[in-house]
N, C-alpha and C. Protein backbone atom coordinates (compact mmCIF):
# COMPACT_ATOMS: atom_id res chain seq x y z
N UNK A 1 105.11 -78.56 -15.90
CA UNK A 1 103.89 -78.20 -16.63
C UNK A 1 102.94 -79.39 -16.64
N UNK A 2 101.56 -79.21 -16.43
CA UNK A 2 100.44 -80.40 -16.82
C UNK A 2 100.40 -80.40 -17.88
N UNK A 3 99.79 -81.64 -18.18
CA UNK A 3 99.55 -82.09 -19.43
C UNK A 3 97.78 -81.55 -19.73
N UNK A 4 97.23 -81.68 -20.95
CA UNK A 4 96.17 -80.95 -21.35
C UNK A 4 95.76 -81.45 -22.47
N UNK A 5 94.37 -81.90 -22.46
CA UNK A 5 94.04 -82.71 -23.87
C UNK A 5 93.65 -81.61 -24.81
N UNK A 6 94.66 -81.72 -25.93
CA UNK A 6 94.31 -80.44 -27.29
C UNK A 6 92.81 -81.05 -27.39
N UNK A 7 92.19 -80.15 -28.68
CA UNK A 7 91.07 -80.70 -29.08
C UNK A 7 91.71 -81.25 -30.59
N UNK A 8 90.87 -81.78 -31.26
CA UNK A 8 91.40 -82.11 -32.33
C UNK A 8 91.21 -80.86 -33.41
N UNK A 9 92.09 -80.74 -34.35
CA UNK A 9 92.23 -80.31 -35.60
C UNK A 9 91.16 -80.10 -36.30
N UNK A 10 90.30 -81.17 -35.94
CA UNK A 10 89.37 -81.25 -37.56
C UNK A 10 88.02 -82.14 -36.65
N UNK A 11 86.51 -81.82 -37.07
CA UNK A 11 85.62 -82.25 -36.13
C UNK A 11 86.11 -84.24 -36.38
N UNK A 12 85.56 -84.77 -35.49
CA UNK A 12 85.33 -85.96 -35.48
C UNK A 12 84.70 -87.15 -36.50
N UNK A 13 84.02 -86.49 -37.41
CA UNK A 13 83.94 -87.43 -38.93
C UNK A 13 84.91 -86.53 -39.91
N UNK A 14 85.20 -86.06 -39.76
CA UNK A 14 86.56 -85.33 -41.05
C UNK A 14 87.73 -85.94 -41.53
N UNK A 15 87.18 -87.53 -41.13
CA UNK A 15 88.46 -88.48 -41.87
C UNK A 15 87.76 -89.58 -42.09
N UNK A 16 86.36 -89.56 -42.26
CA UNK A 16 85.94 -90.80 -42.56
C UNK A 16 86.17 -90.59 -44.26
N UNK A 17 86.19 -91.68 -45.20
CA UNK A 17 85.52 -93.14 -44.63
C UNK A 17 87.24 -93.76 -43.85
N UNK A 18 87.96 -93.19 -44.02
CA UNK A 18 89.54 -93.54 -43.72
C UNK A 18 89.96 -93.89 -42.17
N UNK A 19 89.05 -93.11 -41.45
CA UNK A 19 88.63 -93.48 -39.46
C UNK A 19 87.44 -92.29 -39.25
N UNK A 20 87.25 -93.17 -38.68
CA UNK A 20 85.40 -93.36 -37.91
C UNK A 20 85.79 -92.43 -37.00
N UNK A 21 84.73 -91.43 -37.36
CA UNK A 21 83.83 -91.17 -35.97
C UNK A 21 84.04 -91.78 -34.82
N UNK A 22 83.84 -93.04 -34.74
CA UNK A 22 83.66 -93.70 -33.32
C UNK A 22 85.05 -94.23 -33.07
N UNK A 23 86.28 -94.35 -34.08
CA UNK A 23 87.35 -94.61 -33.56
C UNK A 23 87.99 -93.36 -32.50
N UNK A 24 87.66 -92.10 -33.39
CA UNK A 24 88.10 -90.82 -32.75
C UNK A 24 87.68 -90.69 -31.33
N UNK A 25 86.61 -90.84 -31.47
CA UNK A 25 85.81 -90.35 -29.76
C UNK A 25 86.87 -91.30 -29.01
N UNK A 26 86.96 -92.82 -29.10
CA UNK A 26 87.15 -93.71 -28.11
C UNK A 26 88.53 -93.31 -28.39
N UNK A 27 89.38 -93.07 -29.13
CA UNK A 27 91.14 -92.74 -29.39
C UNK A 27 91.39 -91.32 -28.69
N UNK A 28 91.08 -90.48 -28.89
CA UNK A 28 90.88 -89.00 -28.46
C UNK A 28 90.23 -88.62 -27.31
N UNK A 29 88.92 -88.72 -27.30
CA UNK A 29 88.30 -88.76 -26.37
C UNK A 29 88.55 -89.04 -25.04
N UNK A 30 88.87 -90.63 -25.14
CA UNK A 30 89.07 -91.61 -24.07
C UNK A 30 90.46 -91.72 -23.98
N UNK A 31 91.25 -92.56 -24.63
CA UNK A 31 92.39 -92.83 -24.55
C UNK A 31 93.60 -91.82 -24.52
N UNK A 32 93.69 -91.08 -24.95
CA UNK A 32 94.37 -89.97 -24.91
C UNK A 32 94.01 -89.21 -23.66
N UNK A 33 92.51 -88.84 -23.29
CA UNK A 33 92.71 -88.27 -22.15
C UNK A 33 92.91 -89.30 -20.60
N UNK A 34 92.99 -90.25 -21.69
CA UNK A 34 93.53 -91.33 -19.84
C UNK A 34 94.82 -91.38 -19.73
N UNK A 35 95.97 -91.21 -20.89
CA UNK A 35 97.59 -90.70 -20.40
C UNK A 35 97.54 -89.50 -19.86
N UNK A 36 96.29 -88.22 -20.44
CA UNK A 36 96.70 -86.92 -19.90
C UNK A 36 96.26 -87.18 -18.20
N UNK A 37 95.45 -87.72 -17.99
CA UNK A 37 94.89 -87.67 -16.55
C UNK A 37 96.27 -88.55 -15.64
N UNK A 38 96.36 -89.70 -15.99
CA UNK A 38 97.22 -90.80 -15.42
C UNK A 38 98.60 -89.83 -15.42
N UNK A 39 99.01 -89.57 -16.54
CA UNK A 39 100.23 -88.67 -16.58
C UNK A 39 100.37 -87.71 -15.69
N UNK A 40 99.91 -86.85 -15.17
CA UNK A 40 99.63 -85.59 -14.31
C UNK A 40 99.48 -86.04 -12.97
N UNK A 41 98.52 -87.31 -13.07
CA UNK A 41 98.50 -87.83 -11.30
C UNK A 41 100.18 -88.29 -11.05
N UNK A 42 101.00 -88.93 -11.60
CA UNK A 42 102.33 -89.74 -11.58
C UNK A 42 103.31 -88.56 -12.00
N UNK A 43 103.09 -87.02 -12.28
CA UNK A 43 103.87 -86.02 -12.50
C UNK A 43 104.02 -85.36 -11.17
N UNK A 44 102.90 -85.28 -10.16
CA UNK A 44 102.69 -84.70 -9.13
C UNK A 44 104.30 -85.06 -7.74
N UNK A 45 104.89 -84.11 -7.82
CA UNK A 45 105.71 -84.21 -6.88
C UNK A 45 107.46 -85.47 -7.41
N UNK A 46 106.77 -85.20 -8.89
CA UNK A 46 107.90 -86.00 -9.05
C UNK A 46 109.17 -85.20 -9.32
N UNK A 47 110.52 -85.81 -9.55
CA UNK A 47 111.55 -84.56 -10.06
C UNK A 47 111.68 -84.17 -11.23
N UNK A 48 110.44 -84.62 -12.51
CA UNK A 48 110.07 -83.88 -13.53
C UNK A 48 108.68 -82.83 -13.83
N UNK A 49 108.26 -82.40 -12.41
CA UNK A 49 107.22 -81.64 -12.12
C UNK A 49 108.00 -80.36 -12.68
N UNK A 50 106.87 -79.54 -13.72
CA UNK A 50 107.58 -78.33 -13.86
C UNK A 50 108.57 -78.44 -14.83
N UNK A 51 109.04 -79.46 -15.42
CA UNK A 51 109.28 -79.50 -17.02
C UNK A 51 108.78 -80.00 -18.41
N UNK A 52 109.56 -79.28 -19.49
CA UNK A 52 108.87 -79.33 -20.32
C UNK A 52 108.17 -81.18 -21.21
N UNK A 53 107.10 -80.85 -21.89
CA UNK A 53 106.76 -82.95 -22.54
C UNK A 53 108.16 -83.28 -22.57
N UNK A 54 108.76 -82.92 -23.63
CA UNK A 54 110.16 -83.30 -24.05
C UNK A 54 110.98 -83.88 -22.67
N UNK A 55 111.41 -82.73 -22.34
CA UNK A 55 111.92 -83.19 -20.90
C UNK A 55 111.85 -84.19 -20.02
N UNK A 56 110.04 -84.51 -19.99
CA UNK A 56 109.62 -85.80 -19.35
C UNK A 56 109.37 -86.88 -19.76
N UNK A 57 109.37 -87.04 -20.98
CA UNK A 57 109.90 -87.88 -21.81
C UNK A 57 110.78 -88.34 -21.48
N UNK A 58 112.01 -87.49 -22.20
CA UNK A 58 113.26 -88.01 -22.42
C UNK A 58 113.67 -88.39 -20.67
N UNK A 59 113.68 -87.78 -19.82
CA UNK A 59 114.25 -87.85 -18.56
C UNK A 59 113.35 -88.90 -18.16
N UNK A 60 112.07 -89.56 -17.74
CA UNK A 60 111.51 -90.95 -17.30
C UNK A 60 111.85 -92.00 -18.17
N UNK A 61 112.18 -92.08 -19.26
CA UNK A 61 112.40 -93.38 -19.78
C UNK A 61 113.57 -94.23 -19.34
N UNK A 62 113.39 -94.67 -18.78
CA UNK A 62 113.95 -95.87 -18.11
C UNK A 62 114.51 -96.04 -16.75
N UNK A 63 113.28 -94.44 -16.22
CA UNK A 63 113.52 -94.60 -14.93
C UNK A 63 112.34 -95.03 -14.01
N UNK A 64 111.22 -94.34 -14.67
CA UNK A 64 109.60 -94.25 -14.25
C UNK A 64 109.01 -94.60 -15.03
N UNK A 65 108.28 -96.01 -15.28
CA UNK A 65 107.74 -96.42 -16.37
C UNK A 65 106.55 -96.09 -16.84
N UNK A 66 106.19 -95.70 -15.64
CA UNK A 66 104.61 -95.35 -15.52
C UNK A 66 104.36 -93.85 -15.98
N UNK A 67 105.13 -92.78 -15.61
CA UNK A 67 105.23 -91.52 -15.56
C UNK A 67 105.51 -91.81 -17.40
N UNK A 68 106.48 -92.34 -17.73
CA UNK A 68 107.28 -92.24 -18.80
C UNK A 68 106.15 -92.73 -20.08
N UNK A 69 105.47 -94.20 -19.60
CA UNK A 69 104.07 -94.76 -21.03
C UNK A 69 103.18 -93.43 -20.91
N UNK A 70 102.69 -92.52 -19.92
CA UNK A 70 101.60 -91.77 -20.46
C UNK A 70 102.43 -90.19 -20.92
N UNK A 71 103.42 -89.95 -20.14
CA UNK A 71 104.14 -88.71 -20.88
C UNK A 71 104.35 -88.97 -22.09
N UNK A 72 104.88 -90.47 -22.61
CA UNK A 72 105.04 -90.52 -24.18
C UNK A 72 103.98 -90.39 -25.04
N UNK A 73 103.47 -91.56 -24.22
CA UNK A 73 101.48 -91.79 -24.89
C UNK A 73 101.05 -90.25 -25.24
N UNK A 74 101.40 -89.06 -24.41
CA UNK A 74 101.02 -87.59 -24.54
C UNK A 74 101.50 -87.49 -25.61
N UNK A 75 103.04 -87.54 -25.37
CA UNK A 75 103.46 -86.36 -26.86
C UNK A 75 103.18 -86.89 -28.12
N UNK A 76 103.22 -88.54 -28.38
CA UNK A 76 102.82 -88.98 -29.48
C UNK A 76 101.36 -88.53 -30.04
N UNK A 77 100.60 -88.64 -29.27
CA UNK A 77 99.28 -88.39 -29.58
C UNK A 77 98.84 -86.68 -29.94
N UNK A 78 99.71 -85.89 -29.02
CA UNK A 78 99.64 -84.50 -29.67
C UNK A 78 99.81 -84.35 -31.01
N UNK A 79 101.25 -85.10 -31.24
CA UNK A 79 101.77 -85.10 -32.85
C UNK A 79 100.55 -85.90 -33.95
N UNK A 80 99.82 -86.78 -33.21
CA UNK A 80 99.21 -88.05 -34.56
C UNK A 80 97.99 -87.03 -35.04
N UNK A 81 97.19 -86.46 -33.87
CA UNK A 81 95.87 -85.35 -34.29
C UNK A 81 96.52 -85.03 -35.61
N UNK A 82 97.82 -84.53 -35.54
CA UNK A 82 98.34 -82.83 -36.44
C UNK A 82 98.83 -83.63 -37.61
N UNK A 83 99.46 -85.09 -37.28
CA UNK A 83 99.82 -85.35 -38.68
C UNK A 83 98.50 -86.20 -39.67
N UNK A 84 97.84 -86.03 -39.31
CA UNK A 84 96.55 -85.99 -40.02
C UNK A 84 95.65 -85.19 -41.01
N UNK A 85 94.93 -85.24 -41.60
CA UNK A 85 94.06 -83.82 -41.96
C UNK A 85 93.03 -84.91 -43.36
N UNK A 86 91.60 -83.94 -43.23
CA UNK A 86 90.89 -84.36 -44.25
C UNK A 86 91.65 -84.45 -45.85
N UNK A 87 91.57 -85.22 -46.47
CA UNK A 87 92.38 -84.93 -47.56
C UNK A 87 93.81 -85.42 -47.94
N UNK A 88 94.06 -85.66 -46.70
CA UNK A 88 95.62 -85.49 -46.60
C UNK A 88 96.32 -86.80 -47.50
N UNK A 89 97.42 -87.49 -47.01
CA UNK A 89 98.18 -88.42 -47.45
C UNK A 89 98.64 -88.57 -49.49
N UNK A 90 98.69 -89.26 -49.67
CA UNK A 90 99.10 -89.68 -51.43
C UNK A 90 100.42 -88.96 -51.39
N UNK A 91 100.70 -88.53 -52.77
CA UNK A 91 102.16 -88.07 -52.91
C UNK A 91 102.54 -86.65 -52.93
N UNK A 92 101.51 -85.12 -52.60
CA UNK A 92 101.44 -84.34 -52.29
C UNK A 92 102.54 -84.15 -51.22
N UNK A 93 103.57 -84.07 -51.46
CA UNK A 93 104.90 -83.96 -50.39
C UNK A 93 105.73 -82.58 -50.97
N UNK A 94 105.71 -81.77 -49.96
CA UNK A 94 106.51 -80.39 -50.19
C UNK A 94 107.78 -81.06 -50.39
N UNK A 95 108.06 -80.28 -51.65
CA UNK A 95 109.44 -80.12 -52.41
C UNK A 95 111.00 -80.72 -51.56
N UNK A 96 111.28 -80.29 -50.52
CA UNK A 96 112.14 -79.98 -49.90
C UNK A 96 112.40 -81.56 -49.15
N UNK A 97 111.38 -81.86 -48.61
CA UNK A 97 111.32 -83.05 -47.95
C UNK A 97 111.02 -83.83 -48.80
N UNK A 98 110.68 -83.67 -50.01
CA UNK A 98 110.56 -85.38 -50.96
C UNK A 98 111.79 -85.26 -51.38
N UNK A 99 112.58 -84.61 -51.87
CA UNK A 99 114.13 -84.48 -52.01
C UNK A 99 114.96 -85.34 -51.03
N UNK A 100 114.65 -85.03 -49.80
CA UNK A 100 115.46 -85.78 -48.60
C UNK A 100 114.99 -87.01 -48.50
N UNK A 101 113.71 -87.18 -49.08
CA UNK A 101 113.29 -88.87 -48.89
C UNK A 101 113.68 -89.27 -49.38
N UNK A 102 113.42 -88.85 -50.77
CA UNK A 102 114.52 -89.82 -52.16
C UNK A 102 115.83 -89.71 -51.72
N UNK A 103 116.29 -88.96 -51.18
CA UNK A 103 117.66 -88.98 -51.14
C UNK A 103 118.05 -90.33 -49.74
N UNK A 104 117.57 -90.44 -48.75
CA UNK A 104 117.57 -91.09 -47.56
C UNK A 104 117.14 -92.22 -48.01
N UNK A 105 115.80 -92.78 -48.36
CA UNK A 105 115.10 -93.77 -48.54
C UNK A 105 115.44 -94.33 -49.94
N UNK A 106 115.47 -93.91 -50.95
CA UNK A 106 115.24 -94.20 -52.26
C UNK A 106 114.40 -93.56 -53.00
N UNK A 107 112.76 -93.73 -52.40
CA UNK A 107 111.66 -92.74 -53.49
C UNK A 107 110.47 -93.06 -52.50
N UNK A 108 109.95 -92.40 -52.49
CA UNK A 108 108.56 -91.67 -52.19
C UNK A 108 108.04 -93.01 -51.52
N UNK A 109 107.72 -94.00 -52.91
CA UNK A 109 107.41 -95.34 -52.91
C UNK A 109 108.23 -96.30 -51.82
N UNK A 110 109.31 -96.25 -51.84
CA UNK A 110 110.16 -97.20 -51.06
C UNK A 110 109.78 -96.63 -49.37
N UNK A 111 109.67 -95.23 -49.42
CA UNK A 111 109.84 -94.60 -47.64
C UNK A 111 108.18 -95.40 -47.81
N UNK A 112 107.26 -95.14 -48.51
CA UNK A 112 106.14 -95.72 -47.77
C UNK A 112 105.75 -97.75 -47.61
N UNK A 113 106.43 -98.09 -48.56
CA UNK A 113 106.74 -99.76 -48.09
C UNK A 113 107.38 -99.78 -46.73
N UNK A 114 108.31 -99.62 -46.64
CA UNK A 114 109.61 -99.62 -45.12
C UNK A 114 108.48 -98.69 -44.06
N UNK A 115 108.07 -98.14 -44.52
CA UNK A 115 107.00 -97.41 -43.09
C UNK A 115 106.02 -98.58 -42.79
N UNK A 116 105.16 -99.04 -43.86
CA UNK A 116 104.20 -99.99 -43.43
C UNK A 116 104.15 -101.19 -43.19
N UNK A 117 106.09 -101.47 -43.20
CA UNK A 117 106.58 -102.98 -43.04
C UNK A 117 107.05 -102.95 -41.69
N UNK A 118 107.29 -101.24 -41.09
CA UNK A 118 108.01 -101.49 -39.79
C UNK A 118 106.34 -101.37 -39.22
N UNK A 119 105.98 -100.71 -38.70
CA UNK A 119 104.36 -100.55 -38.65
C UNK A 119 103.58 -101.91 -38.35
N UNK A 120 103.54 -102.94 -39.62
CA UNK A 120 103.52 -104.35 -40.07
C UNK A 120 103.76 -105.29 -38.88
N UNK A 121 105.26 -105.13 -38.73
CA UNK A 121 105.91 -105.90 -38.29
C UNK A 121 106.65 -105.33 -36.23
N UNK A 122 105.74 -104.59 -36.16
CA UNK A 122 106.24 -104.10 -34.37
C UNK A 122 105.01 -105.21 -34.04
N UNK A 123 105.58 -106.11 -33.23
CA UNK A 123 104.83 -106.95 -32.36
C UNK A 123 104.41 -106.35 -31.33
N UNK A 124 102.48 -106.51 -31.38
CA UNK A 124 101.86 -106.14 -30.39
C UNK A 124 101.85 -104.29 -30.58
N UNK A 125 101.73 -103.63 -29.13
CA UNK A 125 101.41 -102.29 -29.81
C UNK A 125 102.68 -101.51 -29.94
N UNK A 126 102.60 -100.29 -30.40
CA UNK A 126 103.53 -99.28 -30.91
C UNK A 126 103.18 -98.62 -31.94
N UNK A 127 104.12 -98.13 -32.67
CA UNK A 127 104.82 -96.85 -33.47
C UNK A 127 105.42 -97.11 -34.57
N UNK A 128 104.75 -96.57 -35.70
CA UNK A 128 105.91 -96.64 -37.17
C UNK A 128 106.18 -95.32 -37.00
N UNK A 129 107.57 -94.99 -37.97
CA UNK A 129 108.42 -93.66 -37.40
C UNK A 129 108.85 -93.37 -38.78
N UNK A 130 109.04 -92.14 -39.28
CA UNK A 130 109.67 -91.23 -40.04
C UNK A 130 110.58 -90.51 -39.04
N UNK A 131 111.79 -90.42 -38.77
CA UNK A 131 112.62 -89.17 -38.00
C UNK A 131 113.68 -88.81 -38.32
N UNK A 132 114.11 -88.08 -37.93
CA UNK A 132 115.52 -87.51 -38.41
C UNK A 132 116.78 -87.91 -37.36
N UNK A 133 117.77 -88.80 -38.08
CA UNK A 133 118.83 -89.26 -36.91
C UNK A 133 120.50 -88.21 -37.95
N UNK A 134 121.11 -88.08 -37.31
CA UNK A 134 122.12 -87.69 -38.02
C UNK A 134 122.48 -87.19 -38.90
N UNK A 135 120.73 -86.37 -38.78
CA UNK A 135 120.83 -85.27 -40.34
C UNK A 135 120.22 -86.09 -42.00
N UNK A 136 119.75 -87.32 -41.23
CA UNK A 136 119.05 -88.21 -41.84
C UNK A 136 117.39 -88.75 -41.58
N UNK A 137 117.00 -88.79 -42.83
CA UNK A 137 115.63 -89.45 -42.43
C UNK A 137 115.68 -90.77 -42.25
N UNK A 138 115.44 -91.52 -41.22
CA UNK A 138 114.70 -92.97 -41.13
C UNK A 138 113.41 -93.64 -41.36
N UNK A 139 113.77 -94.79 -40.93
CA UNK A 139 112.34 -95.11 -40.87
C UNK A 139 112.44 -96.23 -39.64
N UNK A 140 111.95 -96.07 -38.80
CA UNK A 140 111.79 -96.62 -37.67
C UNK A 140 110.79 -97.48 -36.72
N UNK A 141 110.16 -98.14 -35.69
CA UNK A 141 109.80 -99.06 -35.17
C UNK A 141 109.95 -98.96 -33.95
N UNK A 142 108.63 -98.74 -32.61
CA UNK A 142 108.96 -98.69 -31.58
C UNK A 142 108.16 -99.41 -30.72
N UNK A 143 108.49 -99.76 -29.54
CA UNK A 143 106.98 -100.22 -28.93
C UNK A 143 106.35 -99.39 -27.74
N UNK A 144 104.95 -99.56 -27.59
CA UNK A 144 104.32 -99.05 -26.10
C UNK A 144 104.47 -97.53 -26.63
N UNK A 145 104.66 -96.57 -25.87
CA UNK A 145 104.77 -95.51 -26.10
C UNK A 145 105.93 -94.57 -26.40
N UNK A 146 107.24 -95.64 -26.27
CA UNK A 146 108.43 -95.03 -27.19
C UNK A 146 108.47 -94.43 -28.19
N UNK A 147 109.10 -93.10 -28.34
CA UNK A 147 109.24 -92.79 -29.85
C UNK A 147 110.45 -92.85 -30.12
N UNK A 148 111.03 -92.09 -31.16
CA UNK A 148 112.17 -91.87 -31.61
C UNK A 148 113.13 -90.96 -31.05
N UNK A 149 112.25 -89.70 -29.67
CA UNK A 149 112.77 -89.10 -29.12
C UNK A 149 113.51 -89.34 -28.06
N UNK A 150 113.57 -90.72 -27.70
CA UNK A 150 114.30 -91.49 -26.21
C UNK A 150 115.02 -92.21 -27.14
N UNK A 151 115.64 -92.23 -28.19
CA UNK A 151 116.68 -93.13 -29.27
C UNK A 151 117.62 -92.40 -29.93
N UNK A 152 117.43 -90.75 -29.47
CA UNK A 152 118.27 -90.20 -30.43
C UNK A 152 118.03 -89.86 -31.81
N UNK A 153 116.82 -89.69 -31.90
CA UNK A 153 116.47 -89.32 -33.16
C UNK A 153 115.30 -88.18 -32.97
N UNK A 154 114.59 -87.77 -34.01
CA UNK A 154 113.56 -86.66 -33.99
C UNK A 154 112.27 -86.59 -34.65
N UNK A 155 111.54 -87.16 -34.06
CA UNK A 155 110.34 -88.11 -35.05
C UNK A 155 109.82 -86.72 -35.91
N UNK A 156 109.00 -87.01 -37.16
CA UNK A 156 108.83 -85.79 -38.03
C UNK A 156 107.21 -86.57 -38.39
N UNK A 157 106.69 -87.66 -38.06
CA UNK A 157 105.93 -88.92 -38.82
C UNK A 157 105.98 -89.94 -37.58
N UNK A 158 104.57 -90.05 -37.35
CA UNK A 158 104.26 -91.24 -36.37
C UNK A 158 102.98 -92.01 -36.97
N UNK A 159 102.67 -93.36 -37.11
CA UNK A 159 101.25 -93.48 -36.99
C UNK A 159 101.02 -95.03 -35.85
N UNK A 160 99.83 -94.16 -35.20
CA UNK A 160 99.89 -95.24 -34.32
C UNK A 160 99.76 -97.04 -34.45
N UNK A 161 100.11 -97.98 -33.91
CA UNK A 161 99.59 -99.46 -34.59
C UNK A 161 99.02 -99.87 -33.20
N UNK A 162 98.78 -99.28 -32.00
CA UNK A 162 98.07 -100.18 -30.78
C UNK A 162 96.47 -100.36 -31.44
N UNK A 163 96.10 -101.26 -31.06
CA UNK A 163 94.73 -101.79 -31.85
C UNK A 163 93.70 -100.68 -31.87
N UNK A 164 93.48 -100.22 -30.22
CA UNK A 164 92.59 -99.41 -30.22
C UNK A 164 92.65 -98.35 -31.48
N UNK A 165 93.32 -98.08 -32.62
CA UNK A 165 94.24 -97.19 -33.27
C UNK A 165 93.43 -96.90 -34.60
N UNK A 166 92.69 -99.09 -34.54
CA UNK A 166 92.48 -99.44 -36.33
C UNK A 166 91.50 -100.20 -36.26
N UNK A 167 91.11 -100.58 -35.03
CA UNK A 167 90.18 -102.14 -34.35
C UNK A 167 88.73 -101.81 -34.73
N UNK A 168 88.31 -100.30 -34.75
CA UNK A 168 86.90 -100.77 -35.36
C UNK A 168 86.64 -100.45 -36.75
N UNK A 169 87.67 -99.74 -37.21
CA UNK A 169 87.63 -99.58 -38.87
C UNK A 169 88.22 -100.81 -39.65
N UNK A 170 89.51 -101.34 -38.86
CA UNK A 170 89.76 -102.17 -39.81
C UNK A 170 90.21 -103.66 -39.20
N UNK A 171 89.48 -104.03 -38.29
CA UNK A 171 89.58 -105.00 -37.32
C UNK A 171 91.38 -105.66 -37.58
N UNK A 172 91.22 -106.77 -38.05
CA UNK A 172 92.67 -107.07 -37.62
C UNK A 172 93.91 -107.15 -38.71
N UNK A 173 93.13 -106.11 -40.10
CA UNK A 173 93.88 -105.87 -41.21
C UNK A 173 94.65 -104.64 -40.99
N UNK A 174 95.91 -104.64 -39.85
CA UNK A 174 97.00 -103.50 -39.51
C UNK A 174 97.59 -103.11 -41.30
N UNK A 175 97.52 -104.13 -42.43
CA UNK A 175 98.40 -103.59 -43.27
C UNK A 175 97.23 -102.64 -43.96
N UNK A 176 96.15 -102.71 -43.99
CA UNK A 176 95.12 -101.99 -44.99
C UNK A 176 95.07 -100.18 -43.99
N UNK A 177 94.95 -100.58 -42.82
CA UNK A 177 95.01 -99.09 -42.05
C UNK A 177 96.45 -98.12 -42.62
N UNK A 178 97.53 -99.08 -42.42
CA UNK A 178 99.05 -97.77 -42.35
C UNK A 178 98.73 -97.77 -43.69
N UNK A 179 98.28 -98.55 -44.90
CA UNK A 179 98.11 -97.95 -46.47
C UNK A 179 97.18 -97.00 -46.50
N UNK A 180 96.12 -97.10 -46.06
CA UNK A 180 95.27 -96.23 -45.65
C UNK A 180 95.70 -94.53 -45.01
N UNK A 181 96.68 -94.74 -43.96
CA UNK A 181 96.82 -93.47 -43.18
C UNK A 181 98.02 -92.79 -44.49
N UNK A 182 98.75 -93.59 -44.73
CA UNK A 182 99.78 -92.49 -45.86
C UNK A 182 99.12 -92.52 -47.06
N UNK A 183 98.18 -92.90 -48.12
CA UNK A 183 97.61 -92.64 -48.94
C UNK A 183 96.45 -91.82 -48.75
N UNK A 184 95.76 -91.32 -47.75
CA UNK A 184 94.67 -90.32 -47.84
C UNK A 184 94.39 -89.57 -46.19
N UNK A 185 95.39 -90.12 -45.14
CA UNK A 185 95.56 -89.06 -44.05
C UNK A 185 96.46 -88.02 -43.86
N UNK A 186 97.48 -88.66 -44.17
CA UNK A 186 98.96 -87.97 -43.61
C UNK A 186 98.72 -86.58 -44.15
N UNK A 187 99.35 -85.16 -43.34
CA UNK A 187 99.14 -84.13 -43.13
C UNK A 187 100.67 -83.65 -43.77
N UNK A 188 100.99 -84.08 -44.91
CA UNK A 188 102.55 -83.94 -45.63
C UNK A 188 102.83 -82.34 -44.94
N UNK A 189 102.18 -81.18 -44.86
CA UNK A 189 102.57 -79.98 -44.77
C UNK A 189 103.21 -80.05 -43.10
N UNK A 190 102.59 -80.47 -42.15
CA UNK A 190 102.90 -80.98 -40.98
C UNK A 190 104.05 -81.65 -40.61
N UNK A 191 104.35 -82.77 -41.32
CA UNK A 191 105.42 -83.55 -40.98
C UNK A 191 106.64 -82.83 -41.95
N UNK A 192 106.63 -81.81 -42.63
CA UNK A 192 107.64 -80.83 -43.72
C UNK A 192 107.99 -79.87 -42.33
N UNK A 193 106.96 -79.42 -42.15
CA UNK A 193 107.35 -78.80 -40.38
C UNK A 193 108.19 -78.99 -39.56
N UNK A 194 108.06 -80.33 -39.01
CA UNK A 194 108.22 -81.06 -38.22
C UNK A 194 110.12 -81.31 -38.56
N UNK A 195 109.94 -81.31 -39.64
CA UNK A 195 111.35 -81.97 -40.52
C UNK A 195 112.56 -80.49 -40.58
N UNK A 196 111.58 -79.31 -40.46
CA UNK A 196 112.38 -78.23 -40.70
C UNK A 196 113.25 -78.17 -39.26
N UNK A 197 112.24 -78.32 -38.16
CA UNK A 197 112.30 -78.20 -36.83
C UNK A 197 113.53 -78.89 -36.65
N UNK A 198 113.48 -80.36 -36.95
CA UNK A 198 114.47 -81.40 -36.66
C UNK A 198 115.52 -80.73 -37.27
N UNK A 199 115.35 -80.71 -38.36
CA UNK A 199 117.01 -80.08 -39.18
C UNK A 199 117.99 -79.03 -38.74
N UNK A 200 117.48 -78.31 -37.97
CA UNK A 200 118.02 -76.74 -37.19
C UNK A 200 119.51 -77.41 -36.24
C-alpha cells in the first residue's frame, strides 16, 4: 500500500496559541509529506511493497533504514494529527484509562512528569511514549522515528520532540512545549482508543 498525507483533523490555527499556524503548515504540510513522498519512492519494488504501515514498520527496522525513518516518520505522524484536538489536554481522561494510569504510573500527575522527563531528556530528535507493554502502560523514549511499535510495545500517546516540532513556538524551551502539549493539546478521547485497541 502507498502512503498518503491525511489532512489534518482540525484547520491549521485550531491549536493556537499552544502551536502556530506556521508550525503546522511547515510540520504537516512539509515535513510529513516529505516521509510520505521519500517513503513510497524507497517502498517501490521493495519486499514490503503491498503491505500494511504496521508491517513496514515493523519489518524495515533494522533492515532498511531509509525505507524504515520515513515509514515510521508516517505512522507516527498519522497518530500525532489525532492525538491532538482544540481544547484538548489537562486532566479530562476517560474513566477507564485514568484507572490504568494510576494503577501503572502512580497518578495522573506522576504519568505526566515521567512523560516530559523522557521527552526532556531523548537526546537530539525523537519521541515521548505512553504504550502498552505487557498489558501495561509505560512511559517511554525513542529516537529518529522509532516508536514503541519496533520494541514490543503499543504506543497509545506520542508527542513529537524533533525541533522542527516546537522551534518556532517555543524555540529552545523543549520543557514548556511537552507541558504545553499534555495540559491543553492531548486528544485524551483518542489515546482511550488507542489504549482499547492495544488491550484486545
Amino acid at each position: 500500500m502507498s502512503f498518503s498525507l491525511p489532512d489534518l483533523p482540525y484547520p491549521h490555527d485550531a491549536l493556537v496559541p499552544h502551536m502556530s499556524r506556521e508550525t503546522l503548515e511547515y510540520h504537516h504540510d512539509k515535513h510529513h509529506l516529505a516521509y510520505v513522498n521519500n517513503g513510497n519512492n524507497l517502498l517501490k519494488g521493495s519486499e514490503w511493497e503491498g503491505k500494511s504501515l504496521e508491517e513496514i514498520v515493523k519489518g524495515s527496522f533494522g533492515k532498511n533504514a531509509g525505507l524504515f525513518n520515513n515509514a515510521g516518520q508516517h505512522y507516527n505522524h498519522l497518530h500525532f494529527w489525532k492525538w491532538m484536538k482544540p481544547g484538548g489536554g489537562g486532566d479530562k481522561i476517560p474513566g477507564k484509562l485514568q484507572k490504568q494510569i494510576e494503577a501503572d504510573l502512580g497518578s495522573v500527575a506522576k504519568m505526566k512528569e515521567d512523560f516530559i522527563q523522557a521527552g526532556v531528556t531523548q537526546f537530539g530528535s525523537g519521541w515521548s511514549w505512553l504504550a502498552v507493554k505487557d498489558g501495561k502502560i509505560i512511559v517511554s523514549k525513542t529516537p529518529n522515528g522509532e516508536s514503541p511499535l519496533v520494541h514490543g510495545a503499543k504506543p497509545i500517546l506520542g508527542c513529537d520532540v524533533w525541533e522542527h516540532s516546537y522551534y518556532i513556538d517555543y524555540r529552545n524551551r523543549r520543557p514548556d512545549y511537552l507541558k504545553a502539549f499534555l495540559d491543553h493539546l492531548v486528544n485524551w478521547d483518542y489515546v482511550a482508543e488507542m489504549y482499547e485497541a492495544a488491550s484486545k
